[in-house]
PDB file of N, CA and C in Angstrom:
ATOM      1  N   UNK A   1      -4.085  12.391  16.355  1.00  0.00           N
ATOM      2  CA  UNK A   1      -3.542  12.325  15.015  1.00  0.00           C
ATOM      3  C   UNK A   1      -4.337  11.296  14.243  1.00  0.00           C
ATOM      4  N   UNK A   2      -5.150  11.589  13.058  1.00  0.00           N
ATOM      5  CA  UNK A   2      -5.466  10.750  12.326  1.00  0.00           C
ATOM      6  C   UNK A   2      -4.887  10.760  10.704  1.00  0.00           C
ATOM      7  N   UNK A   3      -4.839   9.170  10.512  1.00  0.00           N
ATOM      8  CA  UNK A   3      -4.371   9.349   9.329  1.00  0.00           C
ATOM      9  C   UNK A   3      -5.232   8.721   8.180  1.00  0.00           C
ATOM     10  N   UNK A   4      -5.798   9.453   6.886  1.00  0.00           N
ATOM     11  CA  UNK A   4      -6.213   8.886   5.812  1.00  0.00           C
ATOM     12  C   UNK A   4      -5.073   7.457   5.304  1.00  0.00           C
ATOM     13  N   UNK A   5      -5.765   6.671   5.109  1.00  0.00           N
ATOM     14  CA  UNK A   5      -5.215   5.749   4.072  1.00  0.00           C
ATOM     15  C   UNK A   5      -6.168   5.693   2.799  1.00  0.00           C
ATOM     16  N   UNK A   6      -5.470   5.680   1.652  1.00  0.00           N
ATOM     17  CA  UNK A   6      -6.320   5.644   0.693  1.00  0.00           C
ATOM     18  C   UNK A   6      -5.631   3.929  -0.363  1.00  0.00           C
ATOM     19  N   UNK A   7      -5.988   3.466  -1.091  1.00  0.00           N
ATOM     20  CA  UNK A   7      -6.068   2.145  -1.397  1.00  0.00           C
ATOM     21  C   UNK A   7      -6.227   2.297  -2.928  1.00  0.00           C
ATOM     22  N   UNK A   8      -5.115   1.905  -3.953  1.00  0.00           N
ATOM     23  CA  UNK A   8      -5.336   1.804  -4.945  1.00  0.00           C
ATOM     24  C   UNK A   8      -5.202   0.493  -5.982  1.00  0.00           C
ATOM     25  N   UNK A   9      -5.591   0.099  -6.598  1.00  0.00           N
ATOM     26  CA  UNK A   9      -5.293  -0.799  -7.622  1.00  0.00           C
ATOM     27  C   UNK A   9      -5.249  -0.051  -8.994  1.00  0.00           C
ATOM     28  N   UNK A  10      -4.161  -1.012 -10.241  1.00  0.00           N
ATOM     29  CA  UNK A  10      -3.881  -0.593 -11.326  1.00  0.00           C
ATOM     30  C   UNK A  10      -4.012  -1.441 -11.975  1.00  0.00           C
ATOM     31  N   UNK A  11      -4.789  -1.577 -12.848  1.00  0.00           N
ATOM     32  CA  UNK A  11      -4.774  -2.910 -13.824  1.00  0.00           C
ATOM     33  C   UNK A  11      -4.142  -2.775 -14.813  1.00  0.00           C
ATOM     34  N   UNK A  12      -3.264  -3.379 -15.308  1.00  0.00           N
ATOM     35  CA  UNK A  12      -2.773  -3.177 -16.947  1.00  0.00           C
ATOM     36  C   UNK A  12      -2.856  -4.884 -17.533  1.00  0.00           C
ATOM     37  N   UNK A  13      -3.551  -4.442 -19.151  1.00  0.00           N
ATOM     38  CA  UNK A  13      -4.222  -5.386 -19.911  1.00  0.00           C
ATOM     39  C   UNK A  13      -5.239  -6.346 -19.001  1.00  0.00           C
ATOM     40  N   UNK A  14      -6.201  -5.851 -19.114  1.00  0.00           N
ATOM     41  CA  UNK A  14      -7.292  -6.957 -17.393  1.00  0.00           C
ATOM     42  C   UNK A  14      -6.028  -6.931 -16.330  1.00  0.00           C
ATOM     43  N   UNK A  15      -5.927  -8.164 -16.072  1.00  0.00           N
ATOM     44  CA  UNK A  15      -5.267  -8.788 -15.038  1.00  0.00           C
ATOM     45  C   UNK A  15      -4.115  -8.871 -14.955  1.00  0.00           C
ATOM     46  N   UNK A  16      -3.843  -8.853 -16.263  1.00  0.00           N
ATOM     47  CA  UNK A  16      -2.131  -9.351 -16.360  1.00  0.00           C
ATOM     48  C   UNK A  16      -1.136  -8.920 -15.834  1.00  0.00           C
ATOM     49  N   UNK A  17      -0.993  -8.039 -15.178  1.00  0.00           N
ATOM     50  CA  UNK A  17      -0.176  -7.200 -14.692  1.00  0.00           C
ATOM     51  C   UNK A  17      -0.813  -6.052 -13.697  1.00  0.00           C
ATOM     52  N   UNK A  18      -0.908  -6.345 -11.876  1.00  0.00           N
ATOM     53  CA  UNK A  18      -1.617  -5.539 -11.426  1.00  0.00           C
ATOM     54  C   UNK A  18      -0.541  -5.058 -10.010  1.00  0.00           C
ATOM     55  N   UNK A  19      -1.212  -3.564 -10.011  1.00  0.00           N
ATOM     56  CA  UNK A  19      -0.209  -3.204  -9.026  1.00  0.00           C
ATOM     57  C   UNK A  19      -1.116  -3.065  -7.491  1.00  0.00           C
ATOM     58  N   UNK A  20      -0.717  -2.993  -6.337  1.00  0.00           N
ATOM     59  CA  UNK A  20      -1.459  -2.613  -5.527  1.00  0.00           C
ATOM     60  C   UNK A  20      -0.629  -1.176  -4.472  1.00  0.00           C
ATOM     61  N   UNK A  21      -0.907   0.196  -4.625  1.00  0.00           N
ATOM     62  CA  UNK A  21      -0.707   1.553  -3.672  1.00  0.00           C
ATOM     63  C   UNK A  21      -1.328   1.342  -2.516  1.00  0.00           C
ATOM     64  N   UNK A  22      -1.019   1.793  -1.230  1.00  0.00           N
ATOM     65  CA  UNK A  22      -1.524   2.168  -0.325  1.00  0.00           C
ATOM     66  C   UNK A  22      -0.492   3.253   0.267  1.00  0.00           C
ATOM     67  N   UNK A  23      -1.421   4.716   0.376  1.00  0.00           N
ATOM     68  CA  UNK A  23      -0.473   5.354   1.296  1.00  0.00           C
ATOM     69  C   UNK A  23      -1.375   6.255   2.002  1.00  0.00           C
ATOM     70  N   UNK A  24      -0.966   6.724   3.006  1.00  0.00           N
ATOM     71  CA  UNK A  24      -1.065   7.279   4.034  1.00  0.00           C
ATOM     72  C   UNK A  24      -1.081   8.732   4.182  1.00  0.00           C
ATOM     73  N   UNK A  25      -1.627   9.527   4.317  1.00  0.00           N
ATOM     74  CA  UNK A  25      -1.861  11.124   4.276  1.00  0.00           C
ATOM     75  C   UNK A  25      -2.076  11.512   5.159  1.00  0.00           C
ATOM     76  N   UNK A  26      -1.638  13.034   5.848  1.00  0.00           N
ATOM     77  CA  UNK A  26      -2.433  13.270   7.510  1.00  0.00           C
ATOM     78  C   UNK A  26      -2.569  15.184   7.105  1.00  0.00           C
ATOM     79  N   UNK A  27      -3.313  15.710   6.933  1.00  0.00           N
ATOM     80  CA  UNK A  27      -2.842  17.293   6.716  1.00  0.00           C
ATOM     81  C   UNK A  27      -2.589  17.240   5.058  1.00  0.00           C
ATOM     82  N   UNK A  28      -3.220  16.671   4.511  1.00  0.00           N
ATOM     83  CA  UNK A  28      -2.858  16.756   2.793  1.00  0.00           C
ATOM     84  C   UNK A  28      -1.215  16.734   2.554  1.00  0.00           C
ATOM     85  N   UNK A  29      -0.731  15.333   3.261  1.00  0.00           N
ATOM     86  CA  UNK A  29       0.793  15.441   2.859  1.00  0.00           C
ATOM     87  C   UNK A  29       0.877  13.825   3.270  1.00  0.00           C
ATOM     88  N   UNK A  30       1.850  13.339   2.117  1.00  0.00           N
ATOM     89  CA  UNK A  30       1.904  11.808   1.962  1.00  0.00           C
ATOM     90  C   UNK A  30       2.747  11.587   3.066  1.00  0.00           C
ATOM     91  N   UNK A  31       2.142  10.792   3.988  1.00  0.00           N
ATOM     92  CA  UNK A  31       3.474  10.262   4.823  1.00  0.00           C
ATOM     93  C   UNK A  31       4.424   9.332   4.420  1.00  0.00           C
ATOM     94  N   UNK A  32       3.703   8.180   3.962  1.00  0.00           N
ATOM     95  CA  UNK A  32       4.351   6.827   3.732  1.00  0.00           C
ATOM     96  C   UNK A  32       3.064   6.330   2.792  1.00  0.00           C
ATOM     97  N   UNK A  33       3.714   5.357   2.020  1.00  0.00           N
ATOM     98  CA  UNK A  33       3.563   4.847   1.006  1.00  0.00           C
ATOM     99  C   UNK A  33       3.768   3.140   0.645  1.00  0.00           C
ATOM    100  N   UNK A  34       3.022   2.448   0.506  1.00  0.00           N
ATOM    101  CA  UNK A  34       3.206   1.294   0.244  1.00  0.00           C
ATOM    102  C   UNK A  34       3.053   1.248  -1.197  1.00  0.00           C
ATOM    103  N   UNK A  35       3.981   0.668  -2.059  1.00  0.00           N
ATOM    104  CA  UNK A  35       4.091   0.024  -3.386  1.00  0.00           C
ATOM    105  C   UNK A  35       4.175  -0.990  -4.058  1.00  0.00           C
ATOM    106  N   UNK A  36       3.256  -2.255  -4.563  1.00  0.00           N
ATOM    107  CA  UNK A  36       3.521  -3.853  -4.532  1.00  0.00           C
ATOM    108  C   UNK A  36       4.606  -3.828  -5.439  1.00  0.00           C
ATOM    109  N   UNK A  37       4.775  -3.089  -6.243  1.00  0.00           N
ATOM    110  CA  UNK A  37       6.268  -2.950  -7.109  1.00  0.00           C
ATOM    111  C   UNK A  37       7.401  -2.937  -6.076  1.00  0.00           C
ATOM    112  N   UNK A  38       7.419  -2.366  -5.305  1.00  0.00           N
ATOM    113  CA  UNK A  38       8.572  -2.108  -4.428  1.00  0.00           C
ATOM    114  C   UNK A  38       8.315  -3.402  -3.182  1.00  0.00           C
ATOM    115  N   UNK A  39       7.640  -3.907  -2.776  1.00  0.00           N
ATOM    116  CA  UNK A  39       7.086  -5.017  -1.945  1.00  0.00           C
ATOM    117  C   UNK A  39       7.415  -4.164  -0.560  1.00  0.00           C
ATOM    118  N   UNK A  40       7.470  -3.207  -0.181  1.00  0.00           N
ATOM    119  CA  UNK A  40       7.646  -2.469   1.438  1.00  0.00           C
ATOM    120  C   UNK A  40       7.316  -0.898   1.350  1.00  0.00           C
ATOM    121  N   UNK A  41       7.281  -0.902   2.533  1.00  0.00           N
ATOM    122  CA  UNK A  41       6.616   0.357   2.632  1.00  0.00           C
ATOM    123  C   UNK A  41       7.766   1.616   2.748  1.00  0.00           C
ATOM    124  N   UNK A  42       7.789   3.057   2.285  1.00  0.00           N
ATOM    125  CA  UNK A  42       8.773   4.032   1.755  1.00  0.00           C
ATOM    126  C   UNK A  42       7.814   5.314   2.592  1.00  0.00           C
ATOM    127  N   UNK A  43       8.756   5.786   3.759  1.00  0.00           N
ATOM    128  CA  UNK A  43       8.799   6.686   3.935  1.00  0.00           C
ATOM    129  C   UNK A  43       8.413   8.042   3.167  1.00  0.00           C
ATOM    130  N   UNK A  44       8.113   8.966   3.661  1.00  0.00           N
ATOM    131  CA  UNK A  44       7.913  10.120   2.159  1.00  0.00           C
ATOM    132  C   UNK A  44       8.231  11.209   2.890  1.00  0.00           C
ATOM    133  N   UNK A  45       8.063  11.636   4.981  1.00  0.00           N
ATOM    134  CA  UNK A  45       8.767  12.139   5.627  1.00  0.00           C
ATOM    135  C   UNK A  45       9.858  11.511   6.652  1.00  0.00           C
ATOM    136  N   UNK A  46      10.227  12.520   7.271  1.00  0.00           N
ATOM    137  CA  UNK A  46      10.818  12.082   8.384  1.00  0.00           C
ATOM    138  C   UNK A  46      10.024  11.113   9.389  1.00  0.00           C
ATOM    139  N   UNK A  47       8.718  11.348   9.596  1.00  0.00           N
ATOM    140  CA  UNK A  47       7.608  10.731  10.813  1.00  0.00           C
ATOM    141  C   UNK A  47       7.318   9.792   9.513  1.00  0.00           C
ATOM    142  N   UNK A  48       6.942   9.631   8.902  1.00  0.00           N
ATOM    143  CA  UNK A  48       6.582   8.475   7.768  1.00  0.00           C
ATOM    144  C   UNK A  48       8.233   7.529   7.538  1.00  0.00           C
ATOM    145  N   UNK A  49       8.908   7.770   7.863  1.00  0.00           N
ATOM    146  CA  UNK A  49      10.274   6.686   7.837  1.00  0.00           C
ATOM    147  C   UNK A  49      10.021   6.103   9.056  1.00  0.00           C
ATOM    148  N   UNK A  50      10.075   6.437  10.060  1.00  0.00           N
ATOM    149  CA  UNK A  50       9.785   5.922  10.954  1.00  0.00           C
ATOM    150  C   UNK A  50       9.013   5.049  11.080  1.00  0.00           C
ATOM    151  N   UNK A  51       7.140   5.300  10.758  1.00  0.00           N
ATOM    152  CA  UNK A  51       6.255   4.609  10.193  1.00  0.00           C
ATOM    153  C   UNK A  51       7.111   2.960   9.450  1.00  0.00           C
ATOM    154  N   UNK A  52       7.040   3.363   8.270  1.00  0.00           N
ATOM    155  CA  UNK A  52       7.730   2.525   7.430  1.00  0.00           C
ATOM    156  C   UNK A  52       8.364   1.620   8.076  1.00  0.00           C
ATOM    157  N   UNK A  53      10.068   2.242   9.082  1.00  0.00           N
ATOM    158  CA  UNK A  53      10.396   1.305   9.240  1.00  0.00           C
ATOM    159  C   UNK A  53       9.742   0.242   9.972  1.00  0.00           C
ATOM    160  N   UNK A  54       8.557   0.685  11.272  1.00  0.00           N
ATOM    161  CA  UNK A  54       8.050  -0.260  11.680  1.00  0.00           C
ATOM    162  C   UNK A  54       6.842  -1.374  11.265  1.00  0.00           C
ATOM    163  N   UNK A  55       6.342  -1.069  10.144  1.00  0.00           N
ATOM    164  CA  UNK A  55       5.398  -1.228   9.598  1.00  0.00           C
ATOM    165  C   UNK A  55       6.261  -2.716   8.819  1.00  0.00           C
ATOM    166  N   UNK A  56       7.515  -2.102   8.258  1.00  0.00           N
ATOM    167  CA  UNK A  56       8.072  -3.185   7.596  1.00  0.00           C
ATOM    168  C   UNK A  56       9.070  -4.214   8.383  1.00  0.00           C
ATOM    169  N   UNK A  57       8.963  -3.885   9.667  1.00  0.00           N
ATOM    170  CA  UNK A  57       9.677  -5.211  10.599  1.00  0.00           C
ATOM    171  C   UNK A  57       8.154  -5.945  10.884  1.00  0.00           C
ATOM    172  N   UNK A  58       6.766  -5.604  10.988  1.00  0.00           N
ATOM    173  CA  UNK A  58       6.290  -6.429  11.002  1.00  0.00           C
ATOM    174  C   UNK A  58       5.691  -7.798  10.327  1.00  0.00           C
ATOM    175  N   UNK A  59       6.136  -8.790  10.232  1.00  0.00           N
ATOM    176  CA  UNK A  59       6.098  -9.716   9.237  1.00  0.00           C
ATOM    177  C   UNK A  59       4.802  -9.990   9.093  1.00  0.00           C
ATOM    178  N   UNK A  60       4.180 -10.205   9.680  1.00  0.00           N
ATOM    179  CA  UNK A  60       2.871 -10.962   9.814  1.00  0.00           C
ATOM    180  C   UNK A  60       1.767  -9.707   8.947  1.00  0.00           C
ATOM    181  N   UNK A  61       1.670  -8.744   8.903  1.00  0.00           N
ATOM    182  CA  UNK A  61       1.583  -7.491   8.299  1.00  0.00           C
ATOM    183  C   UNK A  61       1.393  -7.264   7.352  1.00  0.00           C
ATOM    184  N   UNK A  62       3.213  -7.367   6.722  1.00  0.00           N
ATOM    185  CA  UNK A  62       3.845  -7.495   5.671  1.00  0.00           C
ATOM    186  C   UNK A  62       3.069  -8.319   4.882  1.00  0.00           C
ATOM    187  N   UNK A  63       2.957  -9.633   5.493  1.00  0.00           N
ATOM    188  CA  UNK A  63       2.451 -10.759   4.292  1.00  0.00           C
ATOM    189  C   UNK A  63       1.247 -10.710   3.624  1.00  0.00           C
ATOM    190  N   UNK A  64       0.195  -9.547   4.786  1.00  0.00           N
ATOM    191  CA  UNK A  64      -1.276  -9.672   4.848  1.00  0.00           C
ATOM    192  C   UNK A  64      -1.055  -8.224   3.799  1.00  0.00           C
ATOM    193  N   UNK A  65      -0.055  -7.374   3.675  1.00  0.00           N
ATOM    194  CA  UNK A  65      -0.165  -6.251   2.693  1.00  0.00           C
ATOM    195  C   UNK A  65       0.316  -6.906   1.364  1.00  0.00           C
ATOM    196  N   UNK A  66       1.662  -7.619   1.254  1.00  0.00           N
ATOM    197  CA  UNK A  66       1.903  -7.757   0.312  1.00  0.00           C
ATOM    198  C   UNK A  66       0.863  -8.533  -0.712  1.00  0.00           C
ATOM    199  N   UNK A  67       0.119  -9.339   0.083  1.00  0.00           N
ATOM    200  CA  UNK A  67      -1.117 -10.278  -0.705  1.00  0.00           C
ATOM    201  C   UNK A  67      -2.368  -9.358  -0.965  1.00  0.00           C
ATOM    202  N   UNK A  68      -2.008  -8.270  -0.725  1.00  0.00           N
ATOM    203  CA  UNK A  68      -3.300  -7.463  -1.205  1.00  0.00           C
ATOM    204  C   UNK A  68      -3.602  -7.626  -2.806  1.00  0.00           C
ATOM    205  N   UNK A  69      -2.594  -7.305  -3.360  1.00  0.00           N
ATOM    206  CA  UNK A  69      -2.667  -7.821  -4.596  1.00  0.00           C
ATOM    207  C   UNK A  69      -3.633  -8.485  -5.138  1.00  0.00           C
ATOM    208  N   UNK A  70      -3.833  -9.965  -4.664  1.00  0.00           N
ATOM    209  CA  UNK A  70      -4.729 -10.666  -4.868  1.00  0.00           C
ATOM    210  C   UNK A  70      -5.995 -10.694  -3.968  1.00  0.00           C
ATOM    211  N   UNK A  71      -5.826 -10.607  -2.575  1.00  0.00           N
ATOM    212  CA  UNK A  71      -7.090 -10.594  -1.842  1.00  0.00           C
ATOM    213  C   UNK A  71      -7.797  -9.404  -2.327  1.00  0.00           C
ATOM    214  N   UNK A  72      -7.426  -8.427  -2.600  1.00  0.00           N
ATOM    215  CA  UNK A  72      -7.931  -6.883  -2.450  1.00  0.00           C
ATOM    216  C   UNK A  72      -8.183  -6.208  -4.418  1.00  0.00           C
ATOM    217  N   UNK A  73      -6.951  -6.312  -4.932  1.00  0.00           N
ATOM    218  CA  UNK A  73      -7.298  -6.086  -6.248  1.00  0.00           C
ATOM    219  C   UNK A  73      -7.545  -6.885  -7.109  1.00  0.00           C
ATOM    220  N   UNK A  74      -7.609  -8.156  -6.917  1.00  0.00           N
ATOM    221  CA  UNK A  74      -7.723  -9.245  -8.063  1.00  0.00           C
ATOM    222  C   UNK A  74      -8.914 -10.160  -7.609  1.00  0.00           C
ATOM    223  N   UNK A  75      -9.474  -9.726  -6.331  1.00  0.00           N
ATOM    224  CA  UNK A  75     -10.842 -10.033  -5.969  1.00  0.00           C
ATOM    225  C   UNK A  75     -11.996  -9.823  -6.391  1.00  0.00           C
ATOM    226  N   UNK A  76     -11.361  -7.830  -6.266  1.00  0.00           N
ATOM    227  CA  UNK A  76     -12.589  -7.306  -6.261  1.00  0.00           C
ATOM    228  C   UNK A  76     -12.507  -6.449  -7.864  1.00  0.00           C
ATOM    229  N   UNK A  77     -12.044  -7.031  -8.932  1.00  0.00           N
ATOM    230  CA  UNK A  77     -11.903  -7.050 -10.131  1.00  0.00           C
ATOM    231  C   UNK A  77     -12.998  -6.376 -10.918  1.00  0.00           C
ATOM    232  N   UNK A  78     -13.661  -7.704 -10.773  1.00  0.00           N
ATOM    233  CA  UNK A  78     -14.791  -7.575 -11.542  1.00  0.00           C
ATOM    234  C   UNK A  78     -15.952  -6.614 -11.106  1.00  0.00           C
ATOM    235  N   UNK A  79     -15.787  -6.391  -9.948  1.00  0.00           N
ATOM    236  CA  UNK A  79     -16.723  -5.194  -8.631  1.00  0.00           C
ATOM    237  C   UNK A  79     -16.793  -3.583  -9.607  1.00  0.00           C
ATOM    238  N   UNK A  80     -15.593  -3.474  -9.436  1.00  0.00           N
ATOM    239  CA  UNK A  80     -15.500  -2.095 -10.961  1.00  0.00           C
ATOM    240  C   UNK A  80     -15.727  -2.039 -12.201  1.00  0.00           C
TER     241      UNK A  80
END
């Protein structure tokens, strides 16, 4: 089983307001979904809840996704 992850950033006005997506696809169908709006990761099937839930008991994880934000979209800013 492999799964695409694909990685998005959203900028609104430059910087001021940035979001960071990550979700997960296997067979052209979203499994799970990470949203920095939502700060955890959301199921989208049955096997993607699952996902999720474990994804979001891991803390150490968690902290390194939720800071994507800044490591990942507010880094690499100016790159685009």
């Amino acid at each position: 089983f492999q799964e695409i992850g694909k990685h998005e950033c959203y900028f609104i006005n430059g910087m001021e307001k940035v979001r960071f997506v990550e979700r997960y696809i296997y067979n052209r169908e979203q499994l799970l979904h990470f949203d920095s709006d939502v700060g955890h990761y959301v199921g989208d099937t049955p096997f993607g809840e699952f996902q999720a839930r474990y994804f979001n008991s891991q803390t150490d994880f968690m902290e390194e996704t939720r800071a994507a934000v800044d490591t990942f979209c507010r880094h690499n800013y100016n790159v685009s």
